[in-house]
C-alpha atoms as a PDB file:
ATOM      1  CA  UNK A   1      20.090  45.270 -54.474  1.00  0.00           C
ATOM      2  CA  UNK A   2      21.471  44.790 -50.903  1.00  0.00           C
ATOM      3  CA  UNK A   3      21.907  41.956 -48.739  1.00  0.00           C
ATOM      4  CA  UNK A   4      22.374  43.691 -45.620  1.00  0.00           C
ATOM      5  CA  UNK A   5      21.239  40.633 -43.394  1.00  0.00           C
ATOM      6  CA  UNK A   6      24.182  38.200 -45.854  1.00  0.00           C
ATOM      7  CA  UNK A   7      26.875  40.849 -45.198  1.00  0.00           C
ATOM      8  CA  UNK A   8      27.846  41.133 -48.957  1.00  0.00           C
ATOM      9  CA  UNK A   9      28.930  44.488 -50.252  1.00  0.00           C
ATOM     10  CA  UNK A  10      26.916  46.226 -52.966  1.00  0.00           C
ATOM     11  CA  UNK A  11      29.759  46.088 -55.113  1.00  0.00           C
ATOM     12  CA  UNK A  12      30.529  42.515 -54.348  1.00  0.00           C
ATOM     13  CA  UNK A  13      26.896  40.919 -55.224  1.00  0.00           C
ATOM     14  CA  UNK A  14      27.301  43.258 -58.256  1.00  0.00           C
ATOM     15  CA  UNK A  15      30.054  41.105 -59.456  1.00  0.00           C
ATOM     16  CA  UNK A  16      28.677  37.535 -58.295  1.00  0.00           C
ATOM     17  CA  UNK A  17      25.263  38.492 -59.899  1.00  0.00           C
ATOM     18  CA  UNK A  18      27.901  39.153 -63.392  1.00  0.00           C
ATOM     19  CA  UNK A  19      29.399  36.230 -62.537  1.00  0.00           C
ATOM     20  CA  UNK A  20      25.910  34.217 -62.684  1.00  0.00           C
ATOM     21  CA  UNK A  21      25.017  36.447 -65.712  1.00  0.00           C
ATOM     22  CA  UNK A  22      27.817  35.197 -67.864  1.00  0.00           C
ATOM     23  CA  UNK A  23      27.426  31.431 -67.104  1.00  0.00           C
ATOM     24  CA  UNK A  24      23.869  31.652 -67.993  1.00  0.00           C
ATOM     25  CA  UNK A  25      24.953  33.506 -71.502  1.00  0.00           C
ATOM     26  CA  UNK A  26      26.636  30.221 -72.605  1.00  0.00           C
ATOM     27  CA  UNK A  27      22.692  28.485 -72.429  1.00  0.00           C
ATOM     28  CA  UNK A  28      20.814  31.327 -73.924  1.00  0.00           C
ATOM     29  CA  UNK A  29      17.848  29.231 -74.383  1.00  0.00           C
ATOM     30  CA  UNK A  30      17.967  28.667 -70.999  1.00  0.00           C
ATOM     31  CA  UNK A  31      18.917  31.687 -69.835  1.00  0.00           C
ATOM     32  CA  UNK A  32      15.809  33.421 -71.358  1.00  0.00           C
ATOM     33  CA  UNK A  33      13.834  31.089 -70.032  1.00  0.00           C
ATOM     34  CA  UNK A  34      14.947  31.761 -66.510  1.00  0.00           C
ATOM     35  CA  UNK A  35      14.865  35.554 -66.612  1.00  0.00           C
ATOM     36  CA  UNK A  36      11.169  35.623 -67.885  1.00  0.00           C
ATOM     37  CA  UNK A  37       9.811  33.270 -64.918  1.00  0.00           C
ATOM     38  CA  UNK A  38      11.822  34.852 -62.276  1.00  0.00           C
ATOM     39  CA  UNK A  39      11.076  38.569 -64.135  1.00  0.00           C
ATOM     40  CA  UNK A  40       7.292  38.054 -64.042  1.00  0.00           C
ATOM     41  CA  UNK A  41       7.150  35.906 -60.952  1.00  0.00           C
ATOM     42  CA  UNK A  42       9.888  38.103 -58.389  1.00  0.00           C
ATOM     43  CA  UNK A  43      10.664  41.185 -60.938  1.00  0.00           C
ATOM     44  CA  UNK A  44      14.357  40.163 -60.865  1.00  0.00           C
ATOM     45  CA  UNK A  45      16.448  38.781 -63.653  1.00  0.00           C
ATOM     46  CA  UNK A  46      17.212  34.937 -62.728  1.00  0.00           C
ATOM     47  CA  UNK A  47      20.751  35.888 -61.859  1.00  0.00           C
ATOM     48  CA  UNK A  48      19.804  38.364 -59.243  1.00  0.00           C
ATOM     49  CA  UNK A  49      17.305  35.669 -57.682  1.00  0.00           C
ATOM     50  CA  UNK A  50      20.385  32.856 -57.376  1.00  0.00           C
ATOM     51  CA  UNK A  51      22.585  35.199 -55.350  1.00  0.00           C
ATOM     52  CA  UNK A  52      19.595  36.985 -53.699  1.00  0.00           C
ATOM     53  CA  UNK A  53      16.983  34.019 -52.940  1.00  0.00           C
ATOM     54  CA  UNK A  54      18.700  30.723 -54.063  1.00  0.00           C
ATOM     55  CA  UNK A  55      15.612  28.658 -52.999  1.00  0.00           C
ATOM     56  CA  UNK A  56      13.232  30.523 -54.670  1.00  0.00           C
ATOM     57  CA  UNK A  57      15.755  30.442 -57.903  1.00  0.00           C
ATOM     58  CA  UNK A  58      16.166  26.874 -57.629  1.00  0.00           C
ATOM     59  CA  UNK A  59      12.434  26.670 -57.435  1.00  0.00           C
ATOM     60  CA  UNK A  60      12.053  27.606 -61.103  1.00  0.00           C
ATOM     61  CA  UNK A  61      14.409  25.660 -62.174  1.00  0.00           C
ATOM     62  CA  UNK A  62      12.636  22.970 -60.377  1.00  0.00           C
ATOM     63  CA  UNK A  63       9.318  24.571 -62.636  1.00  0.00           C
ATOM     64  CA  UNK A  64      11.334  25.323 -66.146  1.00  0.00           C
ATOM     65  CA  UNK A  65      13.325  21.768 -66.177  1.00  0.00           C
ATOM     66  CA  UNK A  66       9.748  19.306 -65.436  1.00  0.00           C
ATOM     67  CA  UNK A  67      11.862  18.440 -61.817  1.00  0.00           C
ATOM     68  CA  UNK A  68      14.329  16.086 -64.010  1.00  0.00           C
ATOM     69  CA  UNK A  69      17.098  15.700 -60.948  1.00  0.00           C
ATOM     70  CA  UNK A  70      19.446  15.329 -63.472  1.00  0.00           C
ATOM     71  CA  UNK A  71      19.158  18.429 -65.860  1.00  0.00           C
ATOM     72  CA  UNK A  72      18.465  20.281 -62.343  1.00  0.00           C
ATOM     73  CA  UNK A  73      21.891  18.816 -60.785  1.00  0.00           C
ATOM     74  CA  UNK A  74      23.970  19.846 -64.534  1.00  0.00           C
ATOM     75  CA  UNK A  75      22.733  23.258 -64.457  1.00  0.00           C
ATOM     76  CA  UNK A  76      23.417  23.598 -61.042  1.00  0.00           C
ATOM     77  CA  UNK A  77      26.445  22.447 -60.629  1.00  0.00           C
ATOM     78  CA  UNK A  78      27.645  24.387 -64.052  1.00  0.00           C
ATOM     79  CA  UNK A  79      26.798  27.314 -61.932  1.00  0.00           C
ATOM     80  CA  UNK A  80      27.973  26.937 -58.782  1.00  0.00           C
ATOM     81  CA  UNK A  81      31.250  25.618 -60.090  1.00  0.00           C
ATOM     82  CA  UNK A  82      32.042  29.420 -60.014  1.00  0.00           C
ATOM     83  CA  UNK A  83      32.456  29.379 -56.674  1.00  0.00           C
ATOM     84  CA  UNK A  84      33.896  26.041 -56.568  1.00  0.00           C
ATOM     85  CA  UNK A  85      35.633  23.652 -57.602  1.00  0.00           C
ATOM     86  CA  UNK A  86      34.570  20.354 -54.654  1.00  0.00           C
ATOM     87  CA  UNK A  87      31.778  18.341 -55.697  1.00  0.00           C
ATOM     88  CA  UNK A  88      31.129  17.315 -52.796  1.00  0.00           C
ATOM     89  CA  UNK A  89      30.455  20.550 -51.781  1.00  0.00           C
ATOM     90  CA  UNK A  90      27.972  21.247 -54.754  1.00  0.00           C
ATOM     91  CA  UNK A  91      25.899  18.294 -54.248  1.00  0.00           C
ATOM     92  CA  UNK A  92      25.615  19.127 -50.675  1.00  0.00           C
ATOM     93  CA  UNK A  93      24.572  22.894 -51.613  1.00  0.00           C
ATOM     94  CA  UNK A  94      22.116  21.460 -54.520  1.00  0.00           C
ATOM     95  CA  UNK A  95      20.772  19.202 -51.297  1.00  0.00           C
ATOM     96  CA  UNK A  96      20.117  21.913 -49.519  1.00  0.00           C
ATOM     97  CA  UNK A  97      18.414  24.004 -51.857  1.00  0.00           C
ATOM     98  CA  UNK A  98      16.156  21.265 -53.167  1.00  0.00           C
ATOM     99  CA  UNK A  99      15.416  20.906 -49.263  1.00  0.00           C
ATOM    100  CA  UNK A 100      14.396  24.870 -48.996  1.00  0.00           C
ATOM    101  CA  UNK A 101      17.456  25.789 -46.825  1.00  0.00           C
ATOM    102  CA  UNK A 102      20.177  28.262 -48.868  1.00  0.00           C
ATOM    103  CA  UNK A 103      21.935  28.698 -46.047  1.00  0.00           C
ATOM    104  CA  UNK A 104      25.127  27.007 -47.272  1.00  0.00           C
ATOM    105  CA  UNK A 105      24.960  28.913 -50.775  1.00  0.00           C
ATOM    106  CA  UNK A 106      25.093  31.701 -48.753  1.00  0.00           C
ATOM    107  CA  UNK A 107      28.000  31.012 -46.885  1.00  0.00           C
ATOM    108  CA  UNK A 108      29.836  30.229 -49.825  1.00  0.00           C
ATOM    109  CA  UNK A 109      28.983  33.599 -51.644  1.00  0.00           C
ATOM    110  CA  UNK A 110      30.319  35.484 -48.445  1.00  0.00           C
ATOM    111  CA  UNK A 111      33.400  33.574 -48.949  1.00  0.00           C
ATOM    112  CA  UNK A 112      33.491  34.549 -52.341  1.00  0.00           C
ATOM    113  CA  UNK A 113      32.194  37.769 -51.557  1.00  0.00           C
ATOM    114  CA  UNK A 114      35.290  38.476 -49.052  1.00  0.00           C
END
């Protein structure tokens, strides 16, 4: 489960990917949803996938939500408000994503991360 090339310890994407895990608990539904695309699609639960290849997570979300903008930028946001707090910030990282480029999610988790 290494990111070698994001510079995240094992350890630390261990507790992000928790982190991720226990949002997604609150919207079981949801949640089960998520895990069975990304499971049969990547072999990774959905929260591995957000930490591990945000673009290709946001992609199903994209796929499981019929691209409604809005019930992609609420379940977003819910998630990545556990890394922060701006707004700003989270509509410029949902931006990105929704433009291919996780680049800035990344960043973010290494500053989580160290």
């Amino acid at each position: 489960m290494s990111l070698s090339n994001f510079n995240i310890s094992d350890r630390a994407l261990e507790k992000i990917i928790e982190e991720i895990s226990r949002k997604l608990d609150v919207m079981p539904g949801l949640s089960t949803i998520l895990d069975v695309y990304s499971m049969r699609t990547y072999r990774k639960r959905f929260a591995e996938l957000f930490v591990e290849e945000p673009v290709k997570a946001y992609r199903i979300i994209e796929k499981v939500l019929a691209n409604d903008k809005t019930s992609i930028n609420f379940v977003l946001t819910y998630l990545l408000r556990t890394f922060t707090r701006n707004d700003e910030l989270i509509n410029k990282v949902i931006e990105e994503l929704s433009k291919g480029n996780d680049e800035l999610l990344k960043k973010i988790l290494r500053g989580v991360a160290g």
